[in-house]
Protein backbone atom coordinates (compact mmCIF):
# COMPACT_ATOMS: atom_id res chain seq x y z
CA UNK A 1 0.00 0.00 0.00
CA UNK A 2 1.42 3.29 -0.86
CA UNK A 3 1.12 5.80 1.22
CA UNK A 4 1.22 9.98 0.87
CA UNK A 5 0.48 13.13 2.20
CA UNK A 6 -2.71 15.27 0.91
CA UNK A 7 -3.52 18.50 2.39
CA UNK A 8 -7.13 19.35 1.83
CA UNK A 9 -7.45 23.28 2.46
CA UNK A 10 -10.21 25.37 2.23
CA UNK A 11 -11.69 28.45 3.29
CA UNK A 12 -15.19 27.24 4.69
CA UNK A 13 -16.18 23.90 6.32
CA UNK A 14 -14.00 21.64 4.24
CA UNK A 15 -17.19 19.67 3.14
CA UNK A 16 -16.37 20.58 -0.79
CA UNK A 17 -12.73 19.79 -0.82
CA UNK A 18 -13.16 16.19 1.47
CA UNK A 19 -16.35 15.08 -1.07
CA UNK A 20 -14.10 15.81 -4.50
CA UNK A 21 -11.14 14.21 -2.76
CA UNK A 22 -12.99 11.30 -1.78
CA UNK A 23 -14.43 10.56 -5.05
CA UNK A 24 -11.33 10.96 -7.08
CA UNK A 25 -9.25 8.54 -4.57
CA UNK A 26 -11.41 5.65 -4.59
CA UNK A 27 -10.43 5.30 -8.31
CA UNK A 28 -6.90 4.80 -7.43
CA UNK A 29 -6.11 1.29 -5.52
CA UNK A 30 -3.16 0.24 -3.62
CA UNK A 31 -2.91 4.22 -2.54
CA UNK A 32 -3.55 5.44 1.30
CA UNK A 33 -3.42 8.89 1.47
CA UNK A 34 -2.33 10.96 5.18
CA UNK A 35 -4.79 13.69 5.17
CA UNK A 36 -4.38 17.23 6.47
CA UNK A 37 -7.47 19.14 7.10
CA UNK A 38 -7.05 22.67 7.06
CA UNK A 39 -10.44 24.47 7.27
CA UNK A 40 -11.40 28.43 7.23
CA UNK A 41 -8.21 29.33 5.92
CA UNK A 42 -9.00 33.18 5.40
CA UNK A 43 -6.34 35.34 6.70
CA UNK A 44 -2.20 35.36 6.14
CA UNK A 45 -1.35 34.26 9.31
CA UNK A 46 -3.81 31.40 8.75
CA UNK A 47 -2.57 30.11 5.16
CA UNK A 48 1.46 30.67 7.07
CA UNK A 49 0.40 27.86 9.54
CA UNK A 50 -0.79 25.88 6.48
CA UNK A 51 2.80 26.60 4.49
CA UNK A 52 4.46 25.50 7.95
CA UNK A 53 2.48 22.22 8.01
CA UNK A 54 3.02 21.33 4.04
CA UNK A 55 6.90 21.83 4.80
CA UNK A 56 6.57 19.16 7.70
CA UNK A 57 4.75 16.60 5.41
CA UNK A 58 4.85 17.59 1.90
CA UNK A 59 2.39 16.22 -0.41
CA UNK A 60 -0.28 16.78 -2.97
CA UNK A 61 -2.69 19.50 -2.50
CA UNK A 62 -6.07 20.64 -2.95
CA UNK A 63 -7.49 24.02 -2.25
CA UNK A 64 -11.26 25.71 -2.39
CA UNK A 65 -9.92 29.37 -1.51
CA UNK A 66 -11.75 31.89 -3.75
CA UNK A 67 -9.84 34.84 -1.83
CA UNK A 68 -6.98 36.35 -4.22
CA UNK A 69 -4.44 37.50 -1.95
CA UNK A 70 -4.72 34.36 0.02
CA UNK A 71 -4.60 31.48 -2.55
CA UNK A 72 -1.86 33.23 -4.23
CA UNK A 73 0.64 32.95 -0.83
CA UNK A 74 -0.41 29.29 -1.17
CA UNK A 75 0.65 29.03 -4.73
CA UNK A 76 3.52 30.71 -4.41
CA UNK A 77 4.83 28.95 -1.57
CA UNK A 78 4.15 25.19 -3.58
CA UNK A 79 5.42 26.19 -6.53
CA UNK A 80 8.50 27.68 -4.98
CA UNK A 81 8.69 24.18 -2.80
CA UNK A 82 7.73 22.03 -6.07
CA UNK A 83 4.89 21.10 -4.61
CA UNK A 84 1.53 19.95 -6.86
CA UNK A 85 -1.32 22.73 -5.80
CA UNK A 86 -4.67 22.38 -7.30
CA UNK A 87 -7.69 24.50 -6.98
CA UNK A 88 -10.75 22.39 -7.55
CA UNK A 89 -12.95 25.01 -8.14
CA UNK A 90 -11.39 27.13 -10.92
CA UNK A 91 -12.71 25.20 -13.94
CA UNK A 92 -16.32 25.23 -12.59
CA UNK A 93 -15.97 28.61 -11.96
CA UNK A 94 -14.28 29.75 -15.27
CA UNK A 95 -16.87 27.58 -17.16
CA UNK A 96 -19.89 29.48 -15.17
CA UNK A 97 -18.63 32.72 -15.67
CA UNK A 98 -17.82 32.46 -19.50
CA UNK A 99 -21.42 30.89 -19.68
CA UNK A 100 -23.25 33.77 -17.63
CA UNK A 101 -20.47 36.52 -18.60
CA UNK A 102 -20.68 37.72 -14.83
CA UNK A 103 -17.60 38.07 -12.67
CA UNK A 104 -16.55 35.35 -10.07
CA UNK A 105 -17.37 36.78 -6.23
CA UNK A 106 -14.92 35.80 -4.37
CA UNK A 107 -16.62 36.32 -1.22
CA UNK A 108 -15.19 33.06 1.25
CA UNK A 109 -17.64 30.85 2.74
CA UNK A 110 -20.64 32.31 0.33
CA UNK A 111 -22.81 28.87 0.61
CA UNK A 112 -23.47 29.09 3.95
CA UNK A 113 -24.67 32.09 4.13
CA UNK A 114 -28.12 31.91 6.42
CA UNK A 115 -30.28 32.56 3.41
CA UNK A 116 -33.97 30.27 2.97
CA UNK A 117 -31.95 27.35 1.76
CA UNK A 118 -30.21 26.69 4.78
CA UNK A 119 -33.73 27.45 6.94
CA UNK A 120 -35.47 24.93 4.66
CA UNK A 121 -32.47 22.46 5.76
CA UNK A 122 -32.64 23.32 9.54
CA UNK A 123 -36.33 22.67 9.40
CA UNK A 124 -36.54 19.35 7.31
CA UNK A 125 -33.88 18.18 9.82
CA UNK A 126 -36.15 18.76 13.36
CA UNK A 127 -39.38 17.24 10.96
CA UNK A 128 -37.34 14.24 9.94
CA UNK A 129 -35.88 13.78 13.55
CA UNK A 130 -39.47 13.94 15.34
CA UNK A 131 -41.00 11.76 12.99
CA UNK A 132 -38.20 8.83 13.11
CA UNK A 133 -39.11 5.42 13.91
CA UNK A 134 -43.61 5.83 12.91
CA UNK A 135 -43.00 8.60 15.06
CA UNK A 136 -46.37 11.24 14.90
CA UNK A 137 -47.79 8.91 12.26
CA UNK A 138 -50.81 10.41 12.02
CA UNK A 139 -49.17 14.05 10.63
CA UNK A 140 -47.49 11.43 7.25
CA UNK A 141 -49.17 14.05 5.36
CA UNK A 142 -46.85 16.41 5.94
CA UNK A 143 -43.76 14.65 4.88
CA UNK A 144 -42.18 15.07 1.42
CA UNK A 145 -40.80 11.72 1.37
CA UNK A 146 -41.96 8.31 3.55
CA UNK A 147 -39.59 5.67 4.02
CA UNK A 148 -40.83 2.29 4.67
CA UNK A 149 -38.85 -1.24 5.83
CA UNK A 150 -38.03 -3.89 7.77
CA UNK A 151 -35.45 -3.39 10.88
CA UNK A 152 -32.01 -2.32 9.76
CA UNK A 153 -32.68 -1.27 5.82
CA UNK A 154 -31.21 1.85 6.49
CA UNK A 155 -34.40 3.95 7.02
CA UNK A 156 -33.30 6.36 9.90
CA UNK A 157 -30.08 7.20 8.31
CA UNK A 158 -31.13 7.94 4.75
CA UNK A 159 -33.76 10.09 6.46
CA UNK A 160 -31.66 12.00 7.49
CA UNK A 161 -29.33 12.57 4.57
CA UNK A 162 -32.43 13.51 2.83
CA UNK A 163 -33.25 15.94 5.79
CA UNK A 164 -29.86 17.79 4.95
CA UNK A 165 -31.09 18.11 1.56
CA UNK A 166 -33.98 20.42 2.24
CA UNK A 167 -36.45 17.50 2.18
CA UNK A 168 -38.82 16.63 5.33
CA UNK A 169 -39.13 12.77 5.76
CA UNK A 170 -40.59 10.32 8.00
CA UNK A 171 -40.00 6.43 8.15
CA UNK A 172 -41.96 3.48 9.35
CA UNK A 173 -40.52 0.17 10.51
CA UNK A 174 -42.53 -3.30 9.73
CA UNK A 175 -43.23 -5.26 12.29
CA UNK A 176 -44.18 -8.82 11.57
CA UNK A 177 -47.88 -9.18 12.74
CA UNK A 178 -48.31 -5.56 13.21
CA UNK A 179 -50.76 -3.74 10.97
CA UNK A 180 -49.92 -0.85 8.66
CA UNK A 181 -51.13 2.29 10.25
CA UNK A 182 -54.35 3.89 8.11
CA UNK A 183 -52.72 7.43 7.64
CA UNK A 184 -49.53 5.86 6.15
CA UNK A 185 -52.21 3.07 3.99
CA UNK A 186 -54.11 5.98 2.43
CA UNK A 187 -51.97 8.89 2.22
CA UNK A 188 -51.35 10.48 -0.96
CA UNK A 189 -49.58 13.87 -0.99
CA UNK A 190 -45.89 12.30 -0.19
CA UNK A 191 -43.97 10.02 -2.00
CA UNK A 192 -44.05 6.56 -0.02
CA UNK A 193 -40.92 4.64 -0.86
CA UNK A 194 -40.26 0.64 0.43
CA UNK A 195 -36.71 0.17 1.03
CA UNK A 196 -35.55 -3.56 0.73
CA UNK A 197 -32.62 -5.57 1.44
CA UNK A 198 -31.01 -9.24 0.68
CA UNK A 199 -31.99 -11.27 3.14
CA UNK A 200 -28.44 -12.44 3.77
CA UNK A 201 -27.15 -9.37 4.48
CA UNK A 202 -29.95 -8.06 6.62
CA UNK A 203 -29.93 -11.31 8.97
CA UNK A 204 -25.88 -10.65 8.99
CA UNK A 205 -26.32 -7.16 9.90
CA UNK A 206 -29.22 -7.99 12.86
CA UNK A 207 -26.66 -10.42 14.35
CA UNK A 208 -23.69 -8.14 14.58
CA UNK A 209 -26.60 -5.95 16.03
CA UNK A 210 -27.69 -7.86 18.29
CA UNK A 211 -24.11 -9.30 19.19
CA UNK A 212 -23.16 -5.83 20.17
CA UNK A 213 -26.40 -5.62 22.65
CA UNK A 214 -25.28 -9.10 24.35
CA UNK A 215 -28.20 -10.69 23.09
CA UNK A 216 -29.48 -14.37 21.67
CA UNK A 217 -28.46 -14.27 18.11
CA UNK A 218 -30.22 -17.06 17.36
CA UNK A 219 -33.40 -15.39 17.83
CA UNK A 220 -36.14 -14.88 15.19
CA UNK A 221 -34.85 -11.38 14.14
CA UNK A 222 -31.45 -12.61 12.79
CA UNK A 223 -32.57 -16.06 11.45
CA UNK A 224 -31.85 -16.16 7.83
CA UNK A 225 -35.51 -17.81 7.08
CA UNK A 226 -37.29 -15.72 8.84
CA UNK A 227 -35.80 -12.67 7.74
CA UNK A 228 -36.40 -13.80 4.02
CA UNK A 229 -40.05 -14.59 5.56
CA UNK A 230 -40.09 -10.88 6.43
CA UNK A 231 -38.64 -9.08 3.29
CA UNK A 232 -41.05 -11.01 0.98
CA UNK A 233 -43.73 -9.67 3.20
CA UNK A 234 -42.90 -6.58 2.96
CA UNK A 235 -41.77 -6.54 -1.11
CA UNK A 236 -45.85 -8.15 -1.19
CA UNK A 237 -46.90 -4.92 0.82
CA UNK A 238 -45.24 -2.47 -1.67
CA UNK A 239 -46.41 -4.25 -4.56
CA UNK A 240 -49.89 -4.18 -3.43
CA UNK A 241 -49.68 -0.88 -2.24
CA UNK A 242 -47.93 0.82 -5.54
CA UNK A 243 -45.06 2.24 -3.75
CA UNK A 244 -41.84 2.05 -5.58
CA UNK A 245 -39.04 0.12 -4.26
CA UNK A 246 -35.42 0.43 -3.75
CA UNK A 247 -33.30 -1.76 -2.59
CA UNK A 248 -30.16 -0.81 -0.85
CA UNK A 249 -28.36 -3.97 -0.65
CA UNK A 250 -25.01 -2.80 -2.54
CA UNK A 251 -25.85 0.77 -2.24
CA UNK A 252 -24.26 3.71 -0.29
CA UNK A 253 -27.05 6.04 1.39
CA UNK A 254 -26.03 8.77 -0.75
CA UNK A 255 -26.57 6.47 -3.79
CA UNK A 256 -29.92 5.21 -2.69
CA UNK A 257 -30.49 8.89 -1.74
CA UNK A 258 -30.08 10.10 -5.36
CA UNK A 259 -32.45 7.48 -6.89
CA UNK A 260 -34.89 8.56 -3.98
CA UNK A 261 -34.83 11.94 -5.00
CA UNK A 262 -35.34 10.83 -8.64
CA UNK A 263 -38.26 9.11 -7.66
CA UNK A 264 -39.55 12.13 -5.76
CA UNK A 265 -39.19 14.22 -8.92
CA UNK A 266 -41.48 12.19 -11.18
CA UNK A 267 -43.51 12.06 -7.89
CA UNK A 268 -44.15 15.80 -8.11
CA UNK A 269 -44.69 15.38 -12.07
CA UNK A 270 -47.89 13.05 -11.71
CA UNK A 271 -48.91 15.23 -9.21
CA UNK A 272 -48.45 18.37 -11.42
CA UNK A 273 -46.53 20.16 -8.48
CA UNK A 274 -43.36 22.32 -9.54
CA UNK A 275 -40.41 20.73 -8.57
CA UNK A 276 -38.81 23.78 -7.77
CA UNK A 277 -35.85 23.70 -5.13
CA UNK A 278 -35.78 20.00 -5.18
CA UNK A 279 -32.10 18.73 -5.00
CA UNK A 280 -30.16 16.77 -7.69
């Protein structure tokens, strides 16, 4: 395994700089990179203390700075050291700006400004966190998105990566030989989604569970039969009920996220309701 340094600099949160790194490294195997966060990097003193640390442990590195004076100390000082500096977002930038023919503002930290899209976040968040788990049920009308599954199919957690996309979701667990609440039966005005899972997996995943609590694993909820019992159930209960399906087996949250929000777009189609504001 090969192993290097990669400073990751940036002058808000970081969250840009870490998501393009990420993607890009996972096409390279056999690599391990030592990463250096360096987040709100805004002043000269601040991008010094950055210089100091690339001397220690120079390596590759990647930048989001859209301040002049400050990204160009940082250039300077790795191309006077020899050291590869990228800036990840000048070609989307450059590309925008030719299209629009406005001037870049460079104004640091610009997305997180407190403006409706970051209320809309905040509130989809405390909606999706009070209405975990069938949760106030009986306000499913409410909800942009429903997620419905057996125990561990990732409900809870893709809620909530929704929620940080500006959409408000519930979820509602199956329980064998419980009934389907009416609200969530007839409701109409969200998108209801059924979120599946191989059976294997699942009764893997509720014995490490239940490993971790000291419990029986051997119990019904991690044997492989009747977890397969309980999956079929519930892929009978989607099919009967129309809602589309999507099964999460070999995907990330963020990649059963995306085909979520896909589904919720065509959902707003059919029900002629602009999909204005929805995420990609």
């Amino acid at each position: 395994m090969r192993s290097f340094h990669l400073h990751l600099v940036s002058d808000a949160t970081g969250e840009t700089v870490t998501s393009v790194a990420r993607a890009c490294l996972v096409q390279f195997e056999g690599v391990q990179p030592i990463q250096h966060n360096w987040w709100l990097v805004r002043t000269q003193g601040q991008v010094e203390r950055v210089i100091a640390g690339i001397e220690d442990n120079p390596g590759l590195v990647f930048f989001t700075l859209v301040d002049g004076a400050v990204r160009g100390l940082l250039e300077e000082a790795c191309r006077h050291r020899g050291i590869p500096c990228i800036s990840l977002l000048d070609p989307v930038m450059a590309g925008l700006s030719a299209f629009l023919g406005v001037e870049v503002t460079a104004l640091p930290g610009r997305q997180y400004q407190l403006d409706a899209e970051y209320f809309r976040r905040i509130d989809a968040m405390q909606f999706t966190l009070s209405h975990d788990d069938g949760q106030l049920i009986e306000l499913v009308d409410q909800a942009d998105i429903v997620l419905v599954g057996v125990s561990r199919s990732s409900k809870t957690p893709t809620c909530m990566y929704l929620a940080n996309r500006g959409l408000k979701c519930a979820n509602y667990p199956l329980v064998p030989g419980v009934p389907l609440p009416p609200e969530l039966e007839r409701t109409k005005k969200p998108l209801v989604v059924g979120l599946t899972k191989d059976p294997k997996s699942l009764s893997d995943i509720r014995r490490a569970r239940l490993r971790l609590l000291n419990q029986e694993e051997e119990a019904d909820y991690a044997q492989f039969e009747k977890v397969k019992e309980e999956v079929q159930q519930a892929r009978r209960l989607f099919s009967r009920l129309g809602w589309p399906v999507v099964d999460v087996t070999r995907r990330s949250i963020e990649e059963a996220s995306a085909a979520i929000i896909q589904l919720y777009e065509r959902h707003l189609e059919k029900r002629g309701v602009k999909a204005e504001g929805v995420p990609s």
